[in-house]
C-alpha atoms as a PDB file:
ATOM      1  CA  UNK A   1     -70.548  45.952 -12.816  1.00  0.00           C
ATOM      2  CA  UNK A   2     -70.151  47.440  -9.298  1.00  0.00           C
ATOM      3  CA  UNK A   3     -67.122  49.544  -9.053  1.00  0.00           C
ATOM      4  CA  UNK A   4     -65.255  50.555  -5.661  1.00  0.00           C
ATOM      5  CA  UNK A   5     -65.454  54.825  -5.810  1.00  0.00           C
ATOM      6  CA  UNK A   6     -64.198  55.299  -1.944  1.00  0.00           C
ATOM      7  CA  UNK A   7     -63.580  53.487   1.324  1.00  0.00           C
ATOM      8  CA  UNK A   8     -66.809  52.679   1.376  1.00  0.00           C
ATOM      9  CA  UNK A   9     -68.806  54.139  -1.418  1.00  0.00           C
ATOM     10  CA  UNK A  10     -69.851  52.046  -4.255  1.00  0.00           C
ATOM     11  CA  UNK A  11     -71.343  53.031  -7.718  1.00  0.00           C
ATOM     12  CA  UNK A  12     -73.792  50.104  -9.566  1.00  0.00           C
ATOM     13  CA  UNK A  13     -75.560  47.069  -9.064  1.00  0.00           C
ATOM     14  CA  UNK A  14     -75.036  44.940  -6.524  1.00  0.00           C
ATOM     15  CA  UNK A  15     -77.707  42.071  -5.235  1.00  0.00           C
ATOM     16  CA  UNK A  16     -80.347  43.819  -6.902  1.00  0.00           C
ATOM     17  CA  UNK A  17     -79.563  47.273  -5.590  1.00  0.00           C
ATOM     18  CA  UNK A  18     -78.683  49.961  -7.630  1.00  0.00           C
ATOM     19  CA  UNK A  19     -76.135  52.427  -6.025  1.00  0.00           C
ATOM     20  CA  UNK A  20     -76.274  55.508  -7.541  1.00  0.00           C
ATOM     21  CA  UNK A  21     -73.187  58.086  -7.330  1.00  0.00           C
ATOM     22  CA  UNK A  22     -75.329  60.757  -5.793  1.00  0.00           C
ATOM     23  CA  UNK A  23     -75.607  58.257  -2.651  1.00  0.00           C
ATOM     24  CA  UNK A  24     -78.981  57.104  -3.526  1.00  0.00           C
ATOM     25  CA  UNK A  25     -80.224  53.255  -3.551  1.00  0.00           C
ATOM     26  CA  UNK A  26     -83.103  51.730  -5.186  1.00  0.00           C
ATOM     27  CA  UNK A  27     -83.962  48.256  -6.549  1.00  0.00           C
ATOM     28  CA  UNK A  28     -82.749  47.343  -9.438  1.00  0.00           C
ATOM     29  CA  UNK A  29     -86.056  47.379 -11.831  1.00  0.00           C
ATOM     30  CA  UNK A  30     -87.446  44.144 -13.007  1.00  0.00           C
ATOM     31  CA  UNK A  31     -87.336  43.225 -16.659  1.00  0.00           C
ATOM     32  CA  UNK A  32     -90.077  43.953 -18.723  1.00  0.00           C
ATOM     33  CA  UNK A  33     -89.759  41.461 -21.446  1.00  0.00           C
ATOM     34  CA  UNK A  34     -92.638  39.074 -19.695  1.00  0.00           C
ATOM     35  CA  UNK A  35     -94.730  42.592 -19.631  1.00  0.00           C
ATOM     36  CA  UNK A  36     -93.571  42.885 -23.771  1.00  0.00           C
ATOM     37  CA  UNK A  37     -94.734  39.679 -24.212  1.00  0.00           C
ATOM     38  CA  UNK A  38     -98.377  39.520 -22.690  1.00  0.00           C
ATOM     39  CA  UNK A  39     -99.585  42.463 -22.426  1.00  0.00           C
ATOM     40  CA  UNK A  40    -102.657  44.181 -24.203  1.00  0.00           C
ATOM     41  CA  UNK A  41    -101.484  47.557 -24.300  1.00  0.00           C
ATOM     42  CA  UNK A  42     -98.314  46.332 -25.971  1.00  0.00           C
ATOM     43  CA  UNK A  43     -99.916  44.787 -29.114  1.00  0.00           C
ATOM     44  CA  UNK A  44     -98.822  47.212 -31.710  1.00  0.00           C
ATOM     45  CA  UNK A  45     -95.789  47.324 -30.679  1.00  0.00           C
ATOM     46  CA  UNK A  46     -95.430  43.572 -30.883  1.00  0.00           C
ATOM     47  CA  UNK A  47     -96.721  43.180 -34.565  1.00  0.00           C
ATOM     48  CA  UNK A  48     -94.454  46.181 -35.327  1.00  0.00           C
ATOM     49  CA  UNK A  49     -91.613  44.687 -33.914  1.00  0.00           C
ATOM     50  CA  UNK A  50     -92.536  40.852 -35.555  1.00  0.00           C
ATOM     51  CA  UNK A  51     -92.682  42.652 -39.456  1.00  0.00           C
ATOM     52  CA  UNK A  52     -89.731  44.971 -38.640  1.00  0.00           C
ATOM     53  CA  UNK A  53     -87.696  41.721 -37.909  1.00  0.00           C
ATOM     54  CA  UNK A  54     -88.848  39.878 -40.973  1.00  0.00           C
ATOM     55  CA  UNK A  55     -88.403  42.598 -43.214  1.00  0.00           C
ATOM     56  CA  UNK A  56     -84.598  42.787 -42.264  1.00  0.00           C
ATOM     57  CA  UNK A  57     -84.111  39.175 -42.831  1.00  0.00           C
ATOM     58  CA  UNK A  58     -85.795  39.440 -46.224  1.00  0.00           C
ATOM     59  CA  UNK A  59     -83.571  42.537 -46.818  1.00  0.00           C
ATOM     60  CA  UNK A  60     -80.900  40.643 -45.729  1.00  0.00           C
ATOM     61  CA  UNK A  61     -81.220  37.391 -48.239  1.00  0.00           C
ATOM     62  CA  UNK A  62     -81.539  39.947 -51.382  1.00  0.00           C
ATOM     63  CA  UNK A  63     -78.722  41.578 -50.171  1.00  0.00           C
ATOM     64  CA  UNK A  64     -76.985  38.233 -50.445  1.00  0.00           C
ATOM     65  CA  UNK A  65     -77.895  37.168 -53.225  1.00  0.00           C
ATOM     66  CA  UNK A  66     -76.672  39.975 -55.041  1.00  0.00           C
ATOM     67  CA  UNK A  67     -73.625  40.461 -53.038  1.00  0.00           C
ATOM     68  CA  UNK A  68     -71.009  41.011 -55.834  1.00  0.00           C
ATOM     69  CA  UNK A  69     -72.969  43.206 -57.561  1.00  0.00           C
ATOM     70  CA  UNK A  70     -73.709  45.414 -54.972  1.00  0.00           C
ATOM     71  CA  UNK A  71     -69.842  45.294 -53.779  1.00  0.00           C
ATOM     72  CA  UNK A  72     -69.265  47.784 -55.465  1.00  0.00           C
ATOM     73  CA  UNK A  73     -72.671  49.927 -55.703  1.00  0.00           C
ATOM     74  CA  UNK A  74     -73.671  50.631 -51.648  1.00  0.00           C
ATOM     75  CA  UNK A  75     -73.791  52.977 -49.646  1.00  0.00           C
ATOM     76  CA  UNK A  76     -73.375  52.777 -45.992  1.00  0.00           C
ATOM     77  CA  UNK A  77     -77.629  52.804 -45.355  1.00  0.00           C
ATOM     78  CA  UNK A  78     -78.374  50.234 -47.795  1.00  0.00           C
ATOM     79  CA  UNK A  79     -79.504  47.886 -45.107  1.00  0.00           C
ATOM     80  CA  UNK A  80     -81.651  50.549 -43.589  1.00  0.00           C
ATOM     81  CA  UNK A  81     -83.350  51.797 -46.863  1.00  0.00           C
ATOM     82  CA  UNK A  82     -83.720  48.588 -48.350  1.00  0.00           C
ATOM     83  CA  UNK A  83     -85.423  47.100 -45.159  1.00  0.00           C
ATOM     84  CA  UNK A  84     -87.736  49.915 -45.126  1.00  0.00           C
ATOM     85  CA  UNK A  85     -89.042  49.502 -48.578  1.00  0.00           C
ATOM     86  CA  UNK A  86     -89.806  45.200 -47.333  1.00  0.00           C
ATOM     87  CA  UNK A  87     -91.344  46.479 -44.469  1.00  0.00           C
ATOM     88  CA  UNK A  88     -93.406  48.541 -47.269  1.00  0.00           C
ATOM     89  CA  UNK A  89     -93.729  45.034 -48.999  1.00  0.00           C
ATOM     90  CA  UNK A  90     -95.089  43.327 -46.012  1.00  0.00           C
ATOM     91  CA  UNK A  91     -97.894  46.002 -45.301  1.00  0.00           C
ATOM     92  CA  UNK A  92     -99.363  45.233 -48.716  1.00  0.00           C
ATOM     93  CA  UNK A  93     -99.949  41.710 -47.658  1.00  0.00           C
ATOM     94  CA  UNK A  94    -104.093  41.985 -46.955  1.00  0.00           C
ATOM     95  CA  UNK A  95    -104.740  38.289 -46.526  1.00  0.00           C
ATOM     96  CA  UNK A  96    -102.737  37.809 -42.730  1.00  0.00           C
ATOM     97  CA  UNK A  97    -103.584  39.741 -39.825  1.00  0.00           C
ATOM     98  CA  UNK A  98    -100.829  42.660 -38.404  1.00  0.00           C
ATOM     99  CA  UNK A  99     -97.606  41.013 -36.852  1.00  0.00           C
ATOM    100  CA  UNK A 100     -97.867  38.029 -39.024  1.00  0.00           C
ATOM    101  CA  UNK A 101     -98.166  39.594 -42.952  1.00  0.00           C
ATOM    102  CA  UNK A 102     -95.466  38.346 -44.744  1.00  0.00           C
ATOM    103  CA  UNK A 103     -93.839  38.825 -48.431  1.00  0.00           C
ATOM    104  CA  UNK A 104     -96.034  38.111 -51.307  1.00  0.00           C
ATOM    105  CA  UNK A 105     -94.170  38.345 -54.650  1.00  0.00           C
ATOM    106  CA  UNK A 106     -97.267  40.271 -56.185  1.00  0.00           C
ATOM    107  CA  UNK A 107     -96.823  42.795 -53.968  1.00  0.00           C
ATOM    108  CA  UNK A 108     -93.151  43.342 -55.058  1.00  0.00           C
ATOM    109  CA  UNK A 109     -93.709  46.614 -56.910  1.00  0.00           C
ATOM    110  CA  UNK A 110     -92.207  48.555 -54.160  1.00  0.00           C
ATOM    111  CA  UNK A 111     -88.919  47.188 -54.899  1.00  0.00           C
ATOM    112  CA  UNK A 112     -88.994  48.447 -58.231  1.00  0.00           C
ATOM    113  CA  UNK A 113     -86.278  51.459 -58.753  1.00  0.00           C
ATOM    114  CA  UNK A 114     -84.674  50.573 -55.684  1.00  0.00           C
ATOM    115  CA  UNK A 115     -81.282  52.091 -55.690  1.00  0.00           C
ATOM    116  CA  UNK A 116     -78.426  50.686 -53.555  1.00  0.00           C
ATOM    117  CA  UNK A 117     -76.310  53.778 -53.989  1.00  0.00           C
ATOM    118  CA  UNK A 118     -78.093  56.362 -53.035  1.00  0.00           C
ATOM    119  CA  UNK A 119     -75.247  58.617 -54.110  1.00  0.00           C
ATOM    120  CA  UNK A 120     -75.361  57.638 -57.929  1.00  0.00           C
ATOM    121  CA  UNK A 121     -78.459  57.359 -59.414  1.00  0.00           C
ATOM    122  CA  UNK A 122     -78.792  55.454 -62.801  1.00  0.00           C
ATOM    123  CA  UNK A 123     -80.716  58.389 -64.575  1.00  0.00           C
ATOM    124  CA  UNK A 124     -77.759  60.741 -63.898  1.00  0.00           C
ATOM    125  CA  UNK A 125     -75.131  58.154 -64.924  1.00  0.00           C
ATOM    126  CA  UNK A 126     -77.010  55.971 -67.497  1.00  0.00           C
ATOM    127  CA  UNK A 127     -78.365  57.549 -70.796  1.00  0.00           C
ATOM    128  CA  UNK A 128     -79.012  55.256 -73.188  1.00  0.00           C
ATOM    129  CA  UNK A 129     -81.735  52.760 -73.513  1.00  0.00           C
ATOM    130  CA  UNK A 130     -82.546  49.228 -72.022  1.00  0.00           C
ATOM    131  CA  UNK A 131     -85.022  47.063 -71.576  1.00  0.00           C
ATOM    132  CA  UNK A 132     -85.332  44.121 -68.712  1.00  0.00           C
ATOM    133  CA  UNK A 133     -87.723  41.320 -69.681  1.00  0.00           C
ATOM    134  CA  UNK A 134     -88.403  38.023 -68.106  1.00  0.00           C
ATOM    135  CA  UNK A 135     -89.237  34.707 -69.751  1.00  0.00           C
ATOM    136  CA  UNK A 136     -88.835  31.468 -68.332  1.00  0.00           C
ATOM    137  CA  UNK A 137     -85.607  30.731 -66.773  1.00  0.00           C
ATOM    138  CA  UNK A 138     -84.248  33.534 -68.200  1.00  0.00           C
ATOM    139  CA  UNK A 139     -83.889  36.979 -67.306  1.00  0.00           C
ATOM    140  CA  UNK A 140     -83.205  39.272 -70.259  1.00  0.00           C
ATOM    141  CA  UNK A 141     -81.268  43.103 -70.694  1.00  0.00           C
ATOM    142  CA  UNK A 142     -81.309  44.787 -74.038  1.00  0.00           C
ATOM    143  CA  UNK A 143     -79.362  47.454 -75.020  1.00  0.00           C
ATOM    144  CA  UNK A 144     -80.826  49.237 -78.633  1.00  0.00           C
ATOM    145  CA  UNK A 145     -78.038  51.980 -78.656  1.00  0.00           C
ATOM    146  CA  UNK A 146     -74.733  52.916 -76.118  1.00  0.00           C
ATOM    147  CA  UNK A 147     -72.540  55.647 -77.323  1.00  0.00           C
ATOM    148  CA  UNK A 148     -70.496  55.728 -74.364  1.00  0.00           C
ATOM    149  CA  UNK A 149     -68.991  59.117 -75.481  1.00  0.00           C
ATOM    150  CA  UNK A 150     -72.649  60.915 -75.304  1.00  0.00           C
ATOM    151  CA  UNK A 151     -74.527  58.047 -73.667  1.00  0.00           C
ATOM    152  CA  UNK A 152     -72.661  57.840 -69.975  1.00  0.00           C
ATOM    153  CA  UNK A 153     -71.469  60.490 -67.158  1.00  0.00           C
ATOM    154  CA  UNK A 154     -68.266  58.938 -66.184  1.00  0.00           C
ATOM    155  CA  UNK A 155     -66.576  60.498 -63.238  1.00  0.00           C
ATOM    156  CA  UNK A 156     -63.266  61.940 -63.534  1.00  0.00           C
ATOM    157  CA  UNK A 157     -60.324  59.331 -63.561  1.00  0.00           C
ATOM    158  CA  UNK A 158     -62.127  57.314 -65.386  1.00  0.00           C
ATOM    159  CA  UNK A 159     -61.136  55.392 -68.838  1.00  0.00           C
ATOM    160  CA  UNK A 160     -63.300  52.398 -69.228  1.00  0.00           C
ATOM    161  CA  UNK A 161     -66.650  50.835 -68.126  1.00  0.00           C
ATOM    162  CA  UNK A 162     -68.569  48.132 -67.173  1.00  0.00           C
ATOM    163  CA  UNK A 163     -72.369  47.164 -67.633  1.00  0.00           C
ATOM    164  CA  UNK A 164     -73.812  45.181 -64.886  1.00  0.00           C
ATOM    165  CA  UNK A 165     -76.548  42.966 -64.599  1.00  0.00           C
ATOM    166  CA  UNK A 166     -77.108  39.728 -62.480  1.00  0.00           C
ATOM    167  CA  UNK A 167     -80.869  38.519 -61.772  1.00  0.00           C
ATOM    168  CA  UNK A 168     -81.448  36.228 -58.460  1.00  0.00           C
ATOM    169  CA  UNK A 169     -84.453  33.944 -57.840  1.00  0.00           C
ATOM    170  CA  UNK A 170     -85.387  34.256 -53.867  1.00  0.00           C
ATOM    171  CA  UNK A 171     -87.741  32.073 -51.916  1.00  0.00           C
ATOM    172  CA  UNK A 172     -89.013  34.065 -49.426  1.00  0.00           C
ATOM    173  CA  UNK A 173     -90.765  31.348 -46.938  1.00  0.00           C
ATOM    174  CA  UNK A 174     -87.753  29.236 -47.744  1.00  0.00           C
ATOM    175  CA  UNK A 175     -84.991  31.997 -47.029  1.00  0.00           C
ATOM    176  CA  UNK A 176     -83.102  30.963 -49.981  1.00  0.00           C
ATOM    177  CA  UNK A 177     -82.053  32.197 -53.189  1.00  0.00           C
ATOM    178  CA  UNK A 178     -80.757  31.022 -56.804  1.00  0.00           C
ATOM    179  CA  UNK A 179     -78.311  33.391 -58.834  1.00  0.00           C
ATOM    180  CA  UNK A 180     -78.719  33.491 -62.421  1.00  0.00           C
ATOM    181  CA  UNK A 181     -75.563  33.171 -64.787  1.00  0.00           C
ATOM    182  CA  UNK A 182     -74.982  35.785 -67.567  1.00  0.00           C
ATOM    183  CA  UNK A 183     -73.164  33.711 -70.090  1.00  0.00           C
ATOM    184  CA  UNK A 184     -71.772  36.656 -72.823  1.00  0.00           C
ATOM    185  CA  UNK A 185     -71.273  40.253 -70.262  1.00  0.00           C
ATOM    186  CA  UNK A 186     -70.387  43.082 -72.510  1.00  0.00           C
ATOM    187  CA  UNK A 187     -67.189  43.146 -70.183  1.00  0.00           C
ATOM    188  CA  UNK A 188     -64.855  46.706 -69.640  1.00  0.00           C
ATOM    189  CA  UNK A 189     -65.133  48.521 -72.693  1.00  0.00           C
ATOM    190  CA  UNK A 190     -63.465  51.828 -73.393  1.00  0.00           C
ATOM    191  CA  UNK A 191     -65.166  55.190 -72.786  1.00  0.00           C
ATOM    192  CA  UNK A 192     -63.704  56.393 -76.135  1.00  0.00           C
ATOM    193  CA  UNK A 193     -64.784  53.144 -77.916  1.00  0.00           C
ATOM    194  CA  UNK A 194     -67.309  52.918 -80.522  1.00  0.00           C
ATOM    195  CA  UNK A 195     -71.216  53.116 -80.232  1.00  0.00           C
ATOM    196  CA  UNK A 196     -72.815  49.508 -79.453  1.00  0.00           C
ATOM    197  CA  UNK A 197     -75.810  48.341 -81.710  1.00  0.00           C
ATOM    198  CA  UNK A 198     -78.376  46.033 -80.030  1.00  0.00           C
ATOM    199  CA  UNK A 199     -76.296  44.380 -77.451  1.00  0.00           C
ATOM    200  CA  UNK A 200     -78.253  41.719 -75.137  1.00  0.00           C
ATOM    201  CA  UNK A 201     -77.287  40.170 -72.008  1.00  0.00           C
ATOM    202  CA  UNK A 202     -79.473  36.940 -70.538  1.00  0.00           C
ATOM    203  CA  UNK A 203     -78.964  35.592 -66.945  1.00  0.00           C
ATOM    204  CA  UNK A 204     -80.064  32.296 -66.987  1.00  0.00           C
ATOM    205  CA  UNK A 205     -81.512  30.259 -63.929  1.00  0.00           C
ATOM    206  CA  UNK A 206     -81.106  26.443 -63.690  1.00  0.00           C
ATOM    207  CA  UNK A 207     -85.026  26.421 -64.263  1.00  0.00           C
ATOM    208  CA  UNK A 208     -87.989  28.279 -64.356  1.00  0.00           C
ATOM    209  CA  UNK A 209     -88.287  30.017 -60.891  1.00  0.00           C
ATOM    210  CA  UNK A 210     -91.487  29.088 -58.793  1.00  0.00           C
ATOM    211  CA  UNK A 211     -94.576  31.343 -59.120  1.00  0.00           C
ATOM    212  CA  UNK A 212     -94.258  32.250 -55.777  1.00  0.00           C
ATOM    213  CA  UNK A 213     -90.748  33.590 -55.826  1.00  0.00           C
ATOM    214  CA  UNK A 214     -89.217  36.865 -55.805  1.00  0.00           C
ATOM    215  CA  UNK A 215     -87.152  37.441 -59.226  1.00  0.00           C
ATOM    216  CA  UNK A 216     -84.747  40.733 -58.927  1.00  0.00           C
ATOM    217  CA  UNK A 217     -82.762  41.707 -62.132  1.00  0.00           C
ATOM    218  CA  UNK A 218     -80.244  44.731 -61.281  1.00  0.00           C
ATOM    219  CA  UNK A 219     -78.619  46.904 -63.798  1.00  0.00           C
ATOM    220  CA  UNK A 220     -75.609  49.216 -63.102  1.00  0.00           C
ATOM    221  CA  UNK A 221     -72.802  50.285 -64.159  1.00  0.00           C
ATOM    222  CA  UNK A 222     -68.652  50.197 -62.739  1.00  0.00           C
ATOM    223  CA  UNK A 223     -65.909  53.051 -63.837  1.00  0.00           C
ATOM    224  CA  UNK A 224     -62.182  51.437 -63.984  1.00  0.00           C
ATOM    225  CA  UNK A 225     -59.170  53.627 -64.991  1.00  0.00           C
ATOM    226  CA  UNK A 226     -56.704  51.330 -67.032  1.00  0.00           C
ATOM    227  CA  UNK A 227     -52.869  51.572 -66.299  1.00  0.00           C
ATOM    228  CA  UNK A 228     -50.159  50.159 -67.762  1.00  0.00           C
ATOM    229  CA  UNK A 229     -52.640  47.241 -69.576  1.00  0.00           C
ATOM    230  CA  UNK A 230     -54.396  46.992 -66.043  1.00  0.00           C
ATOM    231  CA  UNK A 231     -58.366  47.890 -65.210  1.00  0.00           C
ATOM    232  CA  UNK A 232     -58.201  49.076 -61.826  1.00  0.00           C
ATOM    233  CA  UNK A 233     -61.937  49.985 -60.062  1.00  0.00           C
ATOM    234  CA  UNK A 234     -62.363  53.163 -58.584  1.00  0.00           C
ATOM    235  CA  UNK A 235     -61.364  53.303 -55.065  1.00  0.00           C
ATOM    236  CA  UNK A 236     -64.577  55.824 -55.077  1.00  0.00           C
ATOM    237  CA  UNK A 237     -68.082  53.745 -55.042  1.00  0.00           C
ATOM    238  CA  UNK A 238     -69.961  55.881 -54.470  1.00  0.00           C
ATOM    239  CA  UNK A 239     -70.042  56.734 -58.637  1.00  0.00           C
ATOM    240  CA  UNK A 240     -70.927  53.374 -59.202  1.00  0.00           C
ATOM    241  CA  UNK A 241     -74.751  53.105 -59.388  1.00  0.00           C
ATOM    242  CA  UNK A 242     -76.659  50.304 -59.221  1.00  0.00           C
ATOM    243  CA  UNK A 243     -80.710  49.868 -58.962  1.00  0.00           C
ATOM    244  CA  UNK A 244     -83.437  47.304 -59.261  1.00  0.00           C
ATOM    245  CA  UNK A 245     -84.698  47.202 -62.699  1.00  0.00           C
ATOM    246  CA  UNK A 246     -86.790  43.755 -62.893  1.00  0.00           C
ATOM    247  CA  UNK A 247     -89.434  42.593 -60.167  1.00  0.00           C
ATOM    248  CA  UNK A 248     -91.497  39.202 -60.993  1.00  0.00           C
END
């Protein structure tokens, strides 16, 4: 906007002219989005552009459908880092041509490890064994052996614990997801409780997910101090970590 900086001097755009507040005037120079759109030497740039915007709407709908459980497992780049690792998704696609690849679910491997909190890893936090299977509908975590005394690097504050793991089904062309529901969590359990034997958890879809579908299970892990018979979380997140640990 034009802005009045004397009796008669004026800084900005007016009718096309740009006054500068050295004095100087020029023409206000043309938009170049016809020039983005048509021309040659802009090609790459285009097809960059086209799979840079897909891969943040596919980042987008995962991060969605797993919104509680990352809650309280992100970091502030999460968007960024997981939209980098789609765009690394969409450049394994080697059946359509640059600017219009697109997510293939057998070219998920990327995702695999993926950690939302990039300030607690799971192998720092996490000792003890698990599994992740898939069969069917369901989506399946085993746990052979937690002692949580010897088994988990609680941060300090802390008093109990939570295991988490949710699964979602995501159709990519579709932009639309399925959560699964875990039907028997292990819930908060005390840090100074007892070693666990051969716990499972299973996150059951409504059916079978498609062939062409993404399925994501996450495992993680939330630190609660307990007060007067209450669990309260952690103001502190960034202890909470939380990674992809199933890709189908």
């Amino acid at each position: 906007m034009a802005r009045q900086t004397g009796i008669i001097g004026i800084q900005g755009t007016v009718g096309g002219l740009v006054f500068s507040k050295n004095g100087n005037i020029s023409q206000k120079p043309a938009s170049d989005k016809a020039a983005f759109a048509n021309s040659p030497s802009r090609a790459r740039t285009r097809e960059n552009a086209a799979e840079f915007g897909l891969a943040a709407k596919y980042s987008k709908l995962l991060r969605d459908s797993l919104r509680v459980a990352i809650a309280s497992a992100s970091d502030s780049q999460v968007a960024a880092r997981l939209t980098k690792v789609m765009r690394e998704v969409i450049g394994l696609d080697d059946t359509n041509d640059r600017g219009q690849r697109v997510f293939d679910s057998g070219n998920s491997a990327p995702l695999l490890g993926f950690n939302f909190n990039a300030g607690a890893g799971i192998g720092q936090t996490m000792y003890f064994p698990y599994e992740v299977t898939g069969n069917g509908a369901d989506v399946t975590m085993s746990i052979p052996s937690l002692n949580p005394a010897t088994d988990i690097a609680a941060p300090q504050g802390a008093t109990h614990f939570e295991v988490i793991f949710a699964a979602a089904d995501l159709d990519m062309e579709a932009m639309t997801f399925t959560n699964a529901v875990v039907a028997a969590p292990l819930g908060i359990l005390p840090l100074s409780g007892a070693a666990l034997v051969n716990q499972s958890m299973v996150a059951s879809f409504p059916a079978a997910p498609a062939a062409a579908n993404l399925v994501v299970g996450v495992v993680g892990i939330n630190f609660y101090q307990q007060l007067n018979g209450k669990f309260y979380a952690l103001n502190n997140n960034s202890t909470n970590p939380l990674a992809i640990e199933y890709v189908a």
